[in-house]
PDB file of N, CA and C in Angstrom:
ATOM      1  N   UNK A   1     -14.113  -7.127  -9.844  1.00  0.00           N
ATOM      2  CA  UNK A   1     -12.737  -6.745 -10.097  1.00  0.00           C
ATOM      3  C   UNK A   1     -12.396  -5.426  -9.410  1.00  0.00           C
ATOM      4  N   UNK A   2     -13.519  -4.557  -9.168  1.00  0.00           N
ATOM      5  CA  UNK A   2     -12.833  -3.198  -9.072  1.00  0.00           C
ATOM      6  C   UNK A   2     -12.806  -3.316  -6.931  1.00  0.00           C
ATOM      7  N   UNK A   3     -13.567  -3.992  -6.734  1.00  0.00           N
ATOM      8  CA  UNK A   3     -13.541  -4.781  -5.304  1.00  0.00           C
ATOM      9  C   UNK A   3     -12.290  -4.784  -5.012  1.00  0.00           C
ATOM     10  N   UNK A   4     -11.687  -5.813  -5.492  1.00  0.00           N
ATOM     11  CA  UNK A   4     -10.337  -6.422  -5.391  1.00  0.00           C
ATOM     12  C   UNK A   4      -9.551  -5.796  -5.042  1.00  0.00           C
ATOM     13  N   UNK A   5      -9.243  -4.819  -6.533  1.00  0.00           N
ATOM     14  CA  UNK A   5      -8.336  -3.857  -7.164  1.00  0.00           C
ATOM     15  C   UNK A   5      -8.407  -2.519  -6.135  1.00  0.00           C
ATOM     16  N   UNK A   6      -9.566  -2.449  -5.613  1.00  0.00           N
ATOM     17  CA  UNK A   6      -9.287  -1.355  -4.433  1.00  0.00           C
ATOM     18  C   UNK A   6      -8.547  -1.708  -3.136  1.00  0.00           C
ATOM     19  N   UNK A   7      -8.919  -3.061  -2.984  1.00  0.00           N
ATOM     20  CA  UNK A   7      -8.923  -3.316  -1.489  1.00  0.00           C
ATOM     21  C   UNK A   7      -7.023  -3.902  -1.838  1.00  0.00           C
ATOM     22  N   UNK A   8      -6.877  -4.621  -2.790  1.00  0.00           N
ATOM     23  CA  UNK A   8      -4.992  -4.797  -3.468  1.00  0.00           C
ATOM     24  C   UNK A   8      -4.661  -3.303  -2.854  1.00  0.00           C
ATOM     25  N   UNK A   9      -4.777  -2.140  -3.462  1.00  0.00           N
ATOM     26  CA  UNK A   9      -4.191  -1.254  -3.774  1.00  0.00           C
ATOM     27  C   UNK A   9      -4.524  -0.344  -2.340  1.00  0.00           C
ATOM     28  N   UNK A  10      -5.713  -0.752  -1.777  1.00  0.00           N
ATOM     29  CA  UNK A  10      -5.875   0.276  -0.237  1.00  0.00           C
ATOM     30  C   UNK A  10      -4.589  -0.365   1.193  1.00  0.00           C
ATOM     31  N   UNK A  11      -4.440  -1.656   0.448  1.00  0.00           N
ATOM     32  CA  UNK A  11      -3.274  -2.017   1.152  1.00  0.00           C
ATOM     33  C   UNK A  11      -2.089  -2.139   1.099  1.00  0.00           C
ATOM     34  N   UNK A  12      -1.702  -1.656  -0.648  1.00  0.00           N
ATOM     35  CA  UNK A  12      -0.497  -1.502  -0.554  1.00  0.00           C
ATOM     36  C   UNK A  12      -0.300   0.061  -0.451  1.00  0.00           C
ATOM     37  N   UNK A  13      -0.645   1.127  -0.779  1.00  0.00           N
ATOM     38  CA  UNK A  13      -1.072   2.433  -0.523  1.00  0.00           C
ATOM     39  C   UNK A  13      -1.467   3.284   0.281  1.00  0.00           C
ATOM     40  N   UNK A  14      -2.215   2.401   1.270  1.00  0.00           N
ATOM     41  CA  UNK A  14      -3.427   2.933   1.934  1.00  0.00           C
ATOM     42  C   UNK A  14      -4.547   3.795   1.129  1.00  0.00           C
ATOM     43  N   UNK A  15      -5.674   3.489   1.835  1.00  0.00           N
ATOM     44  CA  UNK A  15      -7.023   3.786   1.216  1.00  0.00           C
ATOM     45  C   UNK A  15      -6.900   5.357   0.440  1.00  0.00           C
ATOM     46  N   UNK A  16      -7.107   5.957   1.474  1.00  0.00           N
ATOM     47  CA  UNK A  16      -6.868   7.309   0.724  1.00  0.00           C
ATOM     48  C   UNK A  16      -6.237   7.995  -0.595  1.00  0.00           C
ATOM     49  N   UNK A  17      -5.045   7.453  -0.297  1.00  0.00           N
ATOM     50  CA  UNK A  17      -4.135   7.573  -1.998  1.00  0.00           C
ATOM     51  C   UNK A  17      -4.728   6.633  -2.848  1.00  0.00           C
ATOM     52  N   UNK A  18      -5.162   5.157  -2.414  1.00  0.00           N
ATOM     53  CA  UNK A  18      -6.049   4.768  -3.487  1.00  0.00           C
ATOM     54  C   UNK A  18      -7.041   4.949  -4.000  1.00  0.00           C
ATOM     55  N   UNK A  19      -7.925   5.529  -3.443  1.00  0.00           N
ATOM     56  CA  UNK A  19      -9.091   6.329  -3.880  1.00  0.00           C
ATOM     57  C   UNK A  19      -8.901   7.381  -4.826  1.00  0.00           C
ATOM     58  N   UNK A  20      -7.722   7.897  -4.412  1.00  0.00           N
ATOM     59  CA  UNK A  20      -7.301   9.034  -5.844  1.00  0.00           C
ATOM     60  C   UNK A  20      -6.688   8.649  -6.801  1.00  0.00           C
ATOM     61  N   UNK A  21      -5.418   7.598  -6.805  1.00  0.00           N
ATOM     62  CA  UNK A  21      -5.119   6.747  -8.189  1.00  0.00           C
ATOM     63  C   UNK A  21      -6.342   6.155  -8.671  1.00  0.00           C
ATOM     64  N   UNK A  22      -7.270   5.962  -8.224  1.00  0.00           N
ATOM     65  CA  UNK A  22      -7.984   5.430  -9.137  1.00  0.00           C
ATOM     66  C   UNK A  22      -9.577   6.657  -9.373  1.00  0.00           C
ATOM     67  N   UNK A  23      -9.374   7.544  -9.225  1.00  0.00           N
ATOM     68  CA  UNK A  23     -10.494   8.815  -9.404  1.00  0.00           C
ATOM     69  C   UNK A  23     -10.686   8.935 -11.052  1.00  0.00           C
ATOM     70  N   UNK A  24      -9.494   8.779 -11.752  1.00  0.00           N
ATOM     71  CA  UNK A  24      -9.803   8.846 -13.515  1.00  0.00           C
ATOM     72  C   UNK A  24     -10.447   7.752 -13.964  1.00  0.00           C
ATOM     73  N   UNK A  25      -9.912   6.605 -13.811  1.00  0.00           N
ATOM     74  CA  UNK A  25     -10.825   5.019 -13.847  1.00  0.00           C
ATOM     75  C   UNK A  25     -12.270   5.632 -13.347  1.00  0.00           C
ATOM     76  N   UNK A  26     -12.308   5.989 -12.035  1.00  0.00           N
ATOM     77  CA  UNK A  26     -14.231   5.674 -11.757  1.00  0.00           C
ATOM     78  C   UNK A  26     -14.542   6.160 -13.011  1.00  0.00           C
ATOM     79  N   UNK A  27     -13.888   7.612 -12.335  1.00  0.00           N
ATOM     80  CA  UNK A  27     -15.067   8.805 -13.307  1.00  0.00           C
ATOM     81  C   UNK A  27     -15.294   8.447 -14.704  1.00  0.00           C
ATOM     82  N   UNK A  28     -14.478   7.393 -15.303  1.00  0.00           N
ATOM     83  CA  UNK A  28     -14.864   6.995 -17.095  1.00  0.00           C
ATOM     84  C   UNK A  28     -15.513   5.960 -17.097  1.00  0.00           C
ATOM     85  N   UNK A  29     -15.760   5.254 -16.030  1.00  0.00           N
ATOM     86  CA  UNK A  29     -16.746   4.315 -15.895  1.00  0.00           C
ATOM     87  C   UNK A  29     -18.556   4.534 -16.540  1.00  0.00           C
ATOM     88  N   UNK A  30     -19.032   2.692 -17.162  1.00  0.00           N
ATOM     89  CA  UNK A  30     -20.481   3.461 -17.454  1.00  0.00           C
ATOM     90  C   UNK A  30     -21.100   4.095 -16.113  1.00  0.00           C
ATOM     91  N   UNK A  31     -21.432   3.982 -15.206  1.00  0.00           N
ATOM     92  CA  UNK A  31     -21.649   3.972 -13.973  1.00  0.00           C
ATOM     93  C   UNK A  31     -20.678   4.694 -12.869  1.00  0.00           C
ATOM     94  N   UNK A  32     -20.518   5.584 -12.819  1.00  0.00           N
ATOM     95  CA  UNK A  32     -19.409   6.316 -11.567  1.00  0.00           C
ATOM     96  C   UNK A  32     -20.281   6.319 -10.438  1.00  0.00           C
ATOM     97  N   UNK A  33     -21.487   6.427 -10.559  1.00  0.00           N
ATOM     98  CA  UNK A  33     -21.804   6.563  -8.770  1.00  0.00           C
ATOM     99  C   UNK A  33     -21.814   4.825  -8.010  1.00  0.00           C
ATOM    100  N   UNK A  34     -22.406   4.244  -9.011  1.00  0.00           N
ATOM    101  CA  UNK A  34     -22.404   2.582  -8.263  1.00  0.00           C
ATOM    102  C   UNK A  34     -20.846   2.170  -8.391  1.00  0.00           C
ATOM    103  N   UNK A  35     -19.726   2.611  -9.156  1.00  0.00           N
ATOM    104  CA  UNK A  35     -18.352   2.368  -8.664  1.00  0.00           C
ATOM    105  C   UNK A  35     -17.807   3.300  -7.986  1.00  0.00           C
ATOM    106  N   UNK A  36     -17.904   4.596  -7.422  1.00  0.00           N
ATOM    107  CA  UNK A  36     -17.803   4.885  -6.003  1.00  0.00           C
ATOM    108  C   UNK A  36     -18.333   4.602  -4.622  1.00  0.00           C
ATOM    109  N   UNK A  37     -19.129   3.596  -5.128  1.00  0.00           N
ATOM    110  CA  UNK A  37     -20.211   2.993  -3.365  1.00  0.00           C
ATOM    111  C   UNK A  37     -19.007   2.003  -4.051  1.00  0.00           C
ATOM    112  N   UNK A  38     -18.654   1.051  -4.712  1.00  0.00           N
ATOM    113  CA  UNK A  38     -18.210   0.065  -4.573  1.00  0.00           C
ATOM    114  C   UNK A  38     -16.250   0.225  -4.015  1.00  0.00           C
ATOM    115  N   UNK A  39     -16.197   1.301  -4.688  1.00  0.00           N
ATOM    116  CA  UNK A  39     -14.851   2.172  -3.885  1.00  0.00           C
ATOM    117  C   UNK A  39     -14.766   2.203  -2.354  1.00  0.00           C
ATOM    118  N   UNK A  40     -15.536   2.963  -2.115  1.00  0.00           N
ATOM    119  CA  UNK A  40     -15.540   3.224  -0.599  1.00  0.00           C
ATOM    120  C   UNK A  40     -15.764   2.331  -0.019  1.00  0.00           C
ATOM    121  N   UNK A  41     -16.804   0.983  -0.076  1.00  0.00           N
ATOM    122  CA  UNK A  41     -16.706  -0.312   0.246  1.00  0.00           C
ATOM    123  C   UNK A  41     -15.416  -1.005   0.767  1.00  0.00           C
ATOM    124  N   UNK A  42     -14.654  -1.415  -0.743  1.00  0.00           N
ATOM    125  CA  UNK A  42     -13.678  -1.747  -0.715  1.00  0.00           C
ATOM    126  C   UNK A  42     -12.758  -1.262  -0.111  1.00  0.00           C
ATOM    127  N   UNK A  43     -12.627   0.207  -0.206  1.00  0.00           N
ATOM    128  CA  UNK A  43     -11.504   0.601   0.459  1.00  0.00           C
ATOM    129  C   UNK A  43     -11.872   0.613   2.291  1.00  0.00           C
ATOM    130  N   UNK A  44     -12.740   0.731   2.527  1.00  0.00           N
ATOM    131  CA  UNK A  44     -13.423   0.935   4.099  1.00  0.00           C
ATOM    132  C   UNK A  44     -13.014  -0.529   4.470  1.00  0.00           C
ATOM    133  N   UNK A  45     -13.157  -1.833   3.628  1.00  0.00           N
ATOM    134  CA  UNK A  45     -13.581  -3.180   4.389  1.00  0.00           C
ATOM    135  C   UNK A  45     -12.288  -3.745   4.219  1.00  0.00           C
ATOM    136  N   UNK A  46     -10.999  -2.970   3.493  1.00  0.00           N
ATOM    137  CA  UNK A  46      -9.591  -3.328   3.630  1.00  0.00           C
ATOM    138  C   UNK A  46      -8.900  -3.439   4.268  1.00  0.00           C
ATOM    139  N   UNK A  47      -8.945  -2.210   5.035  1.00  0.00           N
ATOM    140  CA  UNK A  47      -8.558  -2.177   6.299  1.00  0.00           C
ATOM    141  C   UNK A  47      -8.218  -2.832   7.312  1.00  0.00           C
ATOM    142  N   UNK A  48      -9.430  -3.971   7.133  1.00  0.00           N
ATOM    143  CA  UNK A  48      -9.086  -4.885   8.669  1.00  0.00           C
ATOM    144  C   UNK A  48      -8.286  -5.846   8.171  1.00  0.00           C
ATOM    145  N   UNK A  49      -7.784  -5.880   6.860  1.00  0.00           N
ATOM    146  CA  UNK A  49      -6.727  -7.237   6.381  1.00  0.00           C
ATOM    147  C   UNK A  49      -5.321  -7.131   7.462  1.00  0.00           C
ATOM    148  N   UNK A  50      -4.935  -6.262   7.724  1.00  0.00           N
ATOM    149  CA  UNK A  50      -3.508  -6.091   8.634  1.00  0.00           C
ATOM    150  C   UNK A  50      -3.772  -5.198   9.939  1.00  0.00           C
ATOM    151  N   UNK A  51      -2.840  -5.434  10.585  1.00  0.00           N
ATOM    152  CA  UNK A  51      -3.010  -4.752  11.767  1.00  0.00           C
ATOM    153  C   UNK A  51      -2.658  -3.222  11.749  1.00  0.00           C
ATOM    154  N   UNK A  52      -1.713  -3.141  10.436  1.00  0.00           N
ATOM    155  CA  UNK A  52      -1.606  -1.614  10.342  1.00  0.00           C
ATOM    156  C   UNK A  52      -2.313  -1.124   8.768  1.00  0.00           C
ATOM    157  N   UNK A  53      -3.577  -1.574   8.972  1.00  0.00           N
ATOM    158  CA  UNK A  53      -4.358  -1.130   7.925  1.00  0.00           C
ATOM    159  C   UNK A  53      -5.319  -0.328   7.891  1.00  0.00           C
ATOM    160  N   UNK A  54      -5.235   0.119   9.363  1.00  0.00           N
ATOM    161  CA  UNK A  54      -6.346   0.782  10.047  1.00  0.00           C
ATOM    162  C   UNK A  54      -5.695   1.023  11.244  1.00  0.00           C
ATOM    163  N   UNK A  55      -6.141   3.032  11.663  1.00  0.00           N
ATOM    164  CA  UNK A  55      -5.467   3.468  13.076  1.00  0.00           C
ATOM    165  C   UNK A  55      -6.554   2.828  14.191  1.00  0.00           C
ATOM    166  N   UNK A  56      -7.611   2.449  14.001  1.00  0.00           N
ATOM    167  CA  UNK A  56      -8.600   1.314  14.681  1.00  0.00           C
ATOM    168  C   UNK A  56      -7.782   0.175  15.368  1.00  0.00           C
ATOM    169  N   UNK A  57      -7.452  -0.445  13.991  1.00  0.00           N
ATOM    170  CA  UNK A  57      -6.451  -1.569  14.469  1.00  0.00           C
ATOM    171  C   UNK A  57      -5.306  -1.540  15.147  1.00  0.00           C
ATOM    172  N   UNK A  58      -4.521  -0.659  15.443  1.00  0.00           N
ATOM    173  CA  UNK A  58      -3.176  -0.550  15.673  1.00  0.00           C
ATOM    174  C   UNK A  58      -3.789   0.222  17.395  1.00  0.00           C
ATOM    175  N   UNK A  59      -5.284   1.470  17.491  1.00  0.00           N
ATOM    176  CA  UNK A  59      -5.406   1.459  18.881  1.00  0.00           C
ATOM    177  C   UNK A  59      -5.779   0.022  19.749  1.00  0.00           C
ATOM    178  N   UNK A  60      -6.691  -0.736  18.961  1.00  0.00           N
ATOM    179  CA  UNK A  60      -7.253  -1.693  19.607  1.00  0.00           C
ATOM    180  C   UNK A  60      -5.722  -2.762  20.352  1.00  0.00           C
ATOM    181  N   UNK A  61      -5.093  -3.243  19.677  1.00  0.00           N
ATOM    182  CA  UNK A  61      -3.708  -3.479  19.560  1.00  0.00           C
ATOM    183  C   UNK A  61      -2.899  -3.330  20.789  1.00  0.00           C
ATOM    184  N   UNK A  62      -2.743  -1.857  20.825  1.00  0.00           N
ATOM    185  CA  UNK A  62      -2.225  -1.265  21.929  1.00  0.00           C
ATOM    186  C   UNK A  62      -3.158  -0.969  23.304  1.00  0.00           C
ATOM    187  N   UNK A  63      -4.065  -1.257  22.883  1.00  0.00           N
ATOM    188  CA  UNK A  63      -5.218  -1.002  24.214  1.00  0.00           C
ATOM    189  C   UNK A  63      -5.070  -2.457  25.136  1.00  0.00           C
ATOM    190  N   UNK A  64      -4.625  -3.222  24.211  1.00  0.00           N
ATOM    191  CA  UNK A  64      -4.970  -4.700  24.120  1.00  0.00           C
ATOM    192  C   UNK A  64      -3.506  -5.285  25.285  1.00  0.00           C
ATOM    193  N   UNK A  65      -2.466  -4.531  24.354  1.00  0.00           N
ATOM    194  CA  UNK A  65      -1.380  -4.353  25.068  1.00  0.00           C
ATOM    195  C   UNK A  65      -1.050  -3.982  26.694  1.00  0.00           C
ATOM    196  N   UNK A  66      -1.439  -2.830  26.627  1.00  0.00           N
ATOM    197  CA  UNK A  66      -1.859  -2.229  27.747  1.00  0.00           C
ATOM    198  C   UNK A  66      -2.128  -3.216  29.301  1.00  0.00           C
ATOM    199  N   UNK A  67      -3.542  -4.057  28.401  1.00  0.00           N
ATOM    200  CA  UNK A  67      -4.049  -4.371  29.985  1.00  0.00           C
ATOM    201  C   UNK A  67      -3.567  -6.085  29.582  1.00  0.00           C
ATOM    202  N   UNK A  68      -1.780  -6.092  29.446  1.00  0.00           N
ATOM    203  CA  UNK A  68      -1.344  -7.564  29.087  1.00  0.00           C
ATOM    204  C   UNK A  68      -1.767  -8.200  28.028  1.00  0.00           C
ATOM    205  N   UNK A  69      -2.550  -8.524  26.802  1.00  0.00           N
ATOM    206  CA  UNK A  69      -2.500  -9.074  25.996  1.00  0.00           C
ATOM    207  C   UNK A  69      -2.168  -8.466  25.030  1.00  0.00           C
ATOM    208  N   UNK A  70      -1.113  -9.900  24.596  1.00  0.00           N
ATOM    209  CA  UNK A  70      -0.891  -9.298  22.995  1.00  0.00           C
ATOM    210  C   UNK A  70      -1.141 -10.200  22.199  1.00  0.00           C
ATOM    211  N   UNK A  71      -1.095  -9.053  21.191  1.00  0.00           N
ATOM    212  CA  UNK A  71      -2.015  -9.539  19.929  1.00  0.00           C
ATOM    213  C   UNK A  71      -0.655  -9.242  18.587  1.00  0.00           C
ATOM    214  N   UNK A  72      -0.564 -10.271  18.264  1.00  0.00           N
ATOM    215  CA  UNK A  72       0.952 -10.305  17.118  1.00  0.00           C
ATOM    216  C   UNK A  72       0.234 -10.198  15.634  1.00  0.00           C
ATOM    217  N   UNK A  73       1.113 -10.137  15.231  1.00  0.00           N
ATOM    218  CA  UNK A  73       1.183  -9.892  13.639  1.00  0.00           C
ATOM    219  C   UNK A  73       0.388 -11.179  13.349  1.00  0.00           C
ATOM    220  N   UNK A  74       0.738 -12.252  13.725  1.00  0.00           N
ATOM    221  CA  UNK A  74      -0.163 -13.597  13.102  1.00  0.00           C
ATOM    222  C   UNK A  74      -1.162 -13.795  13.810  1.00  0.00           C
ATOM    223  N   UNK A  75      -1.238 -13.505  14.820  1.00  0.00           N
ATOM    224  CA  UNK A  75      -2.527 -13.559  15.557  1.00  0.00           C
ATOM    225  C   UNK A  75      -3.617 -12.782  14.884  1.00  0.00           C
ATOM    226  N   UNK A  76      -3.312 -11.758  14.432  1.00  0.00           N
ATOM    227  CA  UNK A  76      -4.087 -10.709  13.978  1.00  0.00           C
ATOM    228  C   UNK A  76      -4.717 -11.420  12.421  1.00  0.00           C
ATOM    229  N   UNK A  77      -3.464 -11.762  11.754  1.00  0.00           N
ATOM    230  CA  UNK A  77      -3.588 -12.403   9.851  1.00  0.00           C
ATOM    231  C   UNK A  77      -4.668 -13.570   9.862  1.00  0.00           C
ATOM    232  N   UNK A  78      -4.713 -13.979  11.255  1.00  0.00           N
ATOM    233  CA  UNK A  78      -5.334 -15.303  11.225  1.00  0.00           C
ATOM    234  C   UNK A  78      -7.085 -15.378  11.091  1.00  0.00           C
ATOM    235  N   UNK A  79      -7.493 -13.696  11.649  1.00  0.00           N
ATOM    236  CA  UNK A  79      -8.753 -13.426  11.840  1.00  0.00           C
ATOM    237  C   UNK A  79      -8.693 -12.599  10.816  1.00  0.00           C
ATOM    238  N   UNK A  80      -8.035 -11.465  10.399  1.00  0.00           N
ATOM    239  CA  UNK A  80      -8.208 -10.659   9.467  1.00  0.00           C
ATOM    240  C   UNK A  80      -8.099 -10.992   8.099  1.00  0.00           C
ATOM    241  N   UNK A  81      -7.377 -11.588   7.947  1.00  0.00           N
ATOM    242  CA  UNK A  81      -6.875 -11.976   7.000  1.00  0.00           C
ATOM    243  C   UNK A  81      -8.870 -12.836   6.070  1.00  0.00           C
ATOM    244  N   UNK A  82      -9.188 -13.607   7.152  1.00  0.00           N
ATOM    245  CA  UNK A  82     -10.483 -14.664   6.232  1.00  0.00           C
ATOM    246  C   UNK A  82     -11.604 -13.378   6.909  1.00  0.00           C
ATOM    247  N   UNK A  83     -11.564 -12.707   7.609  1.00  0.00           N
ATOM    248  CA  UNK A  83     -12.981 -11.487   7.735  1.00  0.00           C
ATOM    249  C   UNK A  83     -12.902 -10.727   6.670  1.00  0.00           C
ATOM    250  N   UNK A  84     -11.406  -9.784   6.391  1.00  0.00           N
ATOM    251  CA  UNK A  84     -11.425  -9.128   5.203  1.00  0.00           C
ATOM    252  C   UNK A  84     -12.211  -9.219   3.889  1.00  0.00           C
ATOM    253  N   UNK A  85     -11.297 -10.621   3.647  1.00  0.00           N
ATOM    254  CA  UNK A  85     -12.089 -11.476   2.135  1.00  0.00           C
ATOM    255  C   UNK A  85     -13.449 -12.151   2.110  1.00  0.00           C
ATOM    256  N   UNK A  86     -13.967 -12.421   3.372  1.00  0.00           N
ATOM    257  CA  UNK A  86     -15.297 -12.583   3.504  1.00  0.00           C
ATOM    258  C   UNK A  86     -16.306 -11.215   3.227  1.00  0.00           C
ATOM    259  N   UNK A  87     -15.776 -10.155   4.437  1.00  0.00           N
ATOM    260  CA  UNK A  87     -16.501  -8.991   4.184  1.00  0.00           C
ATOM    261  C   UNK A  87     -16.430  -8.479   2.996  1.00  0.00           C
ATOM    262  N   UNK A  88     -15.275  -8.617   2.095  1.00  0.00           N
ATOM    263  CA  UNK A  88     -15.156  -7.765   0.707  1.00  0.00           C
ATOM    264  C   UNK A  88     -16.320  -8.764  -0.133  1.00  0.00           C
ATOM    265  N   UNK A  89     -15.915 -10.801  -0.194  1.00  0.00           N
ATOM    266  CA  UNK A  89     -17.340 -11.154  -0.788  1.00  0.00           C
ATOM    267  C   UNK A  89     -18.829 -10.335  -0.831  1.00  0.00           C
ATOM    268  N   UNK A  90     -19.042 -10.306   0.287  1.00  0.00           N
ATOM    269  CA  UNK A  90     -20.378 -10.464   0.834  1.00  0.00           C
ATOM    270  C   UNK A  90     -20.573  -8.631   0.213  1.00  0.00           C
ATOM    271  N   UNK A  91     -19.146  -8.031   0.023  1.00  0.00           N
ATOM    272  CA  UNK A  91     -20.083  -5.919   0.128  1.00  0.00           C
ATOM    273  C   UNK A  91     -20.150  -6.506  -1.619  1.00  0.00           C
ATOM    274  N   UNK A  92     -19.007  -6.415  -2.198  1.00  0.00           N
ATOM    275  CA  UNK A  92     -18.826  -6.787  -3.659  1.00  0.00           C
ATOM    276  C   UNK A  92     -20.620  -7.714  -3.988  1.00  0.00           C
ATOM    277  N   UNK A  93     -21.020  -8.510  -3.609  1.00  0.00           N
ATOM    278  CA  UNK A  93     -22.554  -9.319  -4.094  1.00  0.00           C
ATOM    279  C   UNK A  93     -23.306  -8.379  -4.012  1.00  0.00           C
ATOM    280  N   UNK A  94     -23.413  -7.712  -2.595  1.00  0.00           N
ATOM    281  CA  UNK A  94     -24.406  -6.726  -2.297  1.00  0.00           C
ATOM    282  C   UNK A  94     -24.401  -5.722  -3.309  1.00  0.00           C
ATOM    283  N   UNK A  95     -23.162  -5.341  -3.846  1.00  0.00           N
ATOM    284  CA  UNK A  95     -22.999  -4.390  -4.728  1.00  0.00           C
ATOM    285  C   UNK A  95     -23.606  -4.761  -5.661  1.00  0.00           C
ATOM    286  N   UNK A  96     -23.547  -5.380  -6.366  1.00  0.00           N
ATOM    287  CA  UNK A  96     -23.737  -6.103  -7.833  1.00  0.00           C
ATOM    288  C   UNK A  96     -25.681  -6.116  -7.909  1.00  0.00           C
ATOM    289  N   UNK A  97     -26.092  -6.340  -6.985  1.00  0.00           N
ATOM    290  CA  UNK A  97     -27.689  -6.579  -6.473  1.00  0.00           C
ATOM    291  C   UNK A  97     -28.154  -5.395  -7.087  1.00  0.00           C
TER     292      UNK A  97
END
Protein backbone atom coordinates (compact mmCIF):
# COMPACT_ATOMS: atom_id res chain seq x y z
CA UNK A 1 0.00 0.00 0.00
CA UNK A 2 2.51 2.53 0.96
CA UNK A 3 4.21 1.57 -2.70
CA UNK A 4 1.23 2.71 -4.37
CA UNK A 5 0.33 5.59 -2.22
CA UNK A 6 3.78 7.08 -2.93
CA UNK A 7 4.13 6.49 -6.42
CA UNK A 8 -0.27 7.94 -6.68
CA UNK A 9 0.93 10.88 -4.89
CA UNK A 10 4.78 11.32 -6.52
CA UNK A 11 2.66 11.83 -9.56
CA UNK A 12 0.21 13.87 -8.71
CA UNK A 13 2.68 16.16 -6.60
CA UNK A 14 5.82 15.24 -7.67
CA UNK A 15 8.18 13.15 -5.62
CA UNK A 16 9.68 15.59 -3.51
CA UNK A 17 6.57 17.25 -1.94
CA UNK A 18 5.48 13.73 -1.57
CA UNK A 19 8.05 12.57 0.41
CA UNK A 20 7.25 15.36 2.84
CA UNK A 21 3.34 14.95 2.99
CA UNK A 22 3.95 11.86 3.93
CA UNK A 23 7.21 12.35 6.56
CA UNK A 24 4.51 12.17 9.74
CA UNK A 25 2.95 8.77 8.39
CA UNK A 26 6.64 7.15 8.00
CA UNK A 27 7.99 8.44 11.07
CA UNK A 28 4.80 6.71 13.20
CA UNK A 29 5.25 3.75 11.42
CA UNK A 30 6.33 0.25 13.35
CA UNK A 31 9.27 0.35 11.10
CA UNK A 32 10.41 3.95 9.66
CA UNK A 33 13.63 2.88 8.19
CA UNK A 34 12.18 -0.18 5.96
CA UNK A 35 9.24 2.48 5.01
CA UNK A 36 11.70 5.04 3.94
CA UNK A 37 13.69 2.48 1.53
CA UNK A 38 10.19 1.69 0.48
CA UNK A 39 9.53 5.63 0.00
CA UNK A 40 12.35 6.41 -1.96
CA UNK A 41 11.68 3.31 -4.08
CA UNK A 42 8.45 4.32 -4.89
CA UNK A 43 8.95 7.66 -5.30
CA UNK A 44 12.37 7.14 -7.55
CA UNK A 45 10.44 4.26 -9.80
CA UNK A 46 7.39 6.87 -10.41
CA UNK A 47 8.81 8.83 -12.31
CA UNK A 48 9.02 7.00 -15.45
CA UNK A 49 4.99 6.69 -15.44
CA UNK A 50 4.78 10.13 -17.63
CA UNK A 51 6.90 11.93 -19.67
CA UNK A 52 6.88 14.83 -17.34
CA UNK A 53 7.57 12.80 -14.33
CA UNK A 54 11.03 13.05 -14.53
CA UNK A 55 13.57 16.02 -15.91
CA UNK A 56 15.33 12.59 -17.40
CA UNK A 57 12.30 12.11 -19.29
CA UNK A 58 11.40 15.34 -20.71
CA UNK A 59 15.67 15.66 -21.67
CA UNK A 60 15.59 12.32 -23.31
CA UNK A 61 12.33 13.61 -25.19
CA UNK A 62 13.87 16.57 -26.45
CA UNK A 63 17.19 15.01 -27.31
CA UNK A 64 15.02 12.64 -29.16
CA UNK A 65 13.42 15.58 -30.80
CA UNK A 66 16.34 17.14 -31.78
CA UNK A 67 17.84 14.50 -34.05
CA UNK A 68 13.91 14.08 -35.69
CA UNK A 69 12.14 11.71 -33.59
CA UNK A 70 9.33 12.20 -31.72
CA UNK A 71 8.23 10.73 -29.01
CA UNK A 72 4.37 11.84 -27.95
CA UNK A 73 2.51 11.70 -24.98
CA UNK A 74 1.11 8.13 -26.00
CA UNK A 75 4.01 6.88 -27.30
CA UNK A 76 5.65 7.46 -24.14
CA UNK A 77 2.15 5.97 -21.76
CA UNK A 78 2.49 2.97 -23.83
CA UNK A 79 6.02 1.93 -22.40
CA UNK A 80 5.83 3.81 -19.24
CA UNK A 81 2.91 3.45 -18.27
CA UNK A 82 3.37 -1.08 -17.94
CA UNK A 83 7.49 -0.43 -16.86
CA UNK A 84 6.35 1.86 -14.06
CA UNK A 85 3.83 -0.73 -12.54
CA UNK A 86 6.06 -3.54 -13.28
CA UNK A 87 9.12 -1.82 -11.69
CA UNK A 88 6.98 -0.61 -8.63
CA UNK A 89 5.76 -4.73 -8.47
CA UNK A 90 8.97 -6.14 -8.58
CA UNK A 91 10.81 -2.94 -5.81
CA UNK A 92 7.44 -3.28 -3.52
CA UNK A 93 8.25 -7.73 -3.35
CA UNK A 94 11.81 -6.97 -2.99
CA UNK A 95 10.81 -4.78 -0.24
CA UNK A 96 8.65 -7.00 1.65
CA UNK A 97 11.69 -9.90 1.45
Amino acid sequence: MLSASTALLSNLISNMPAVVVLRPFVESLHDPQQAWLTVAMASTLAGNLTVLGSIANLSVVQRAAASGVVIGLWDYYRVGVPLTLLTLLIGAFWMSI
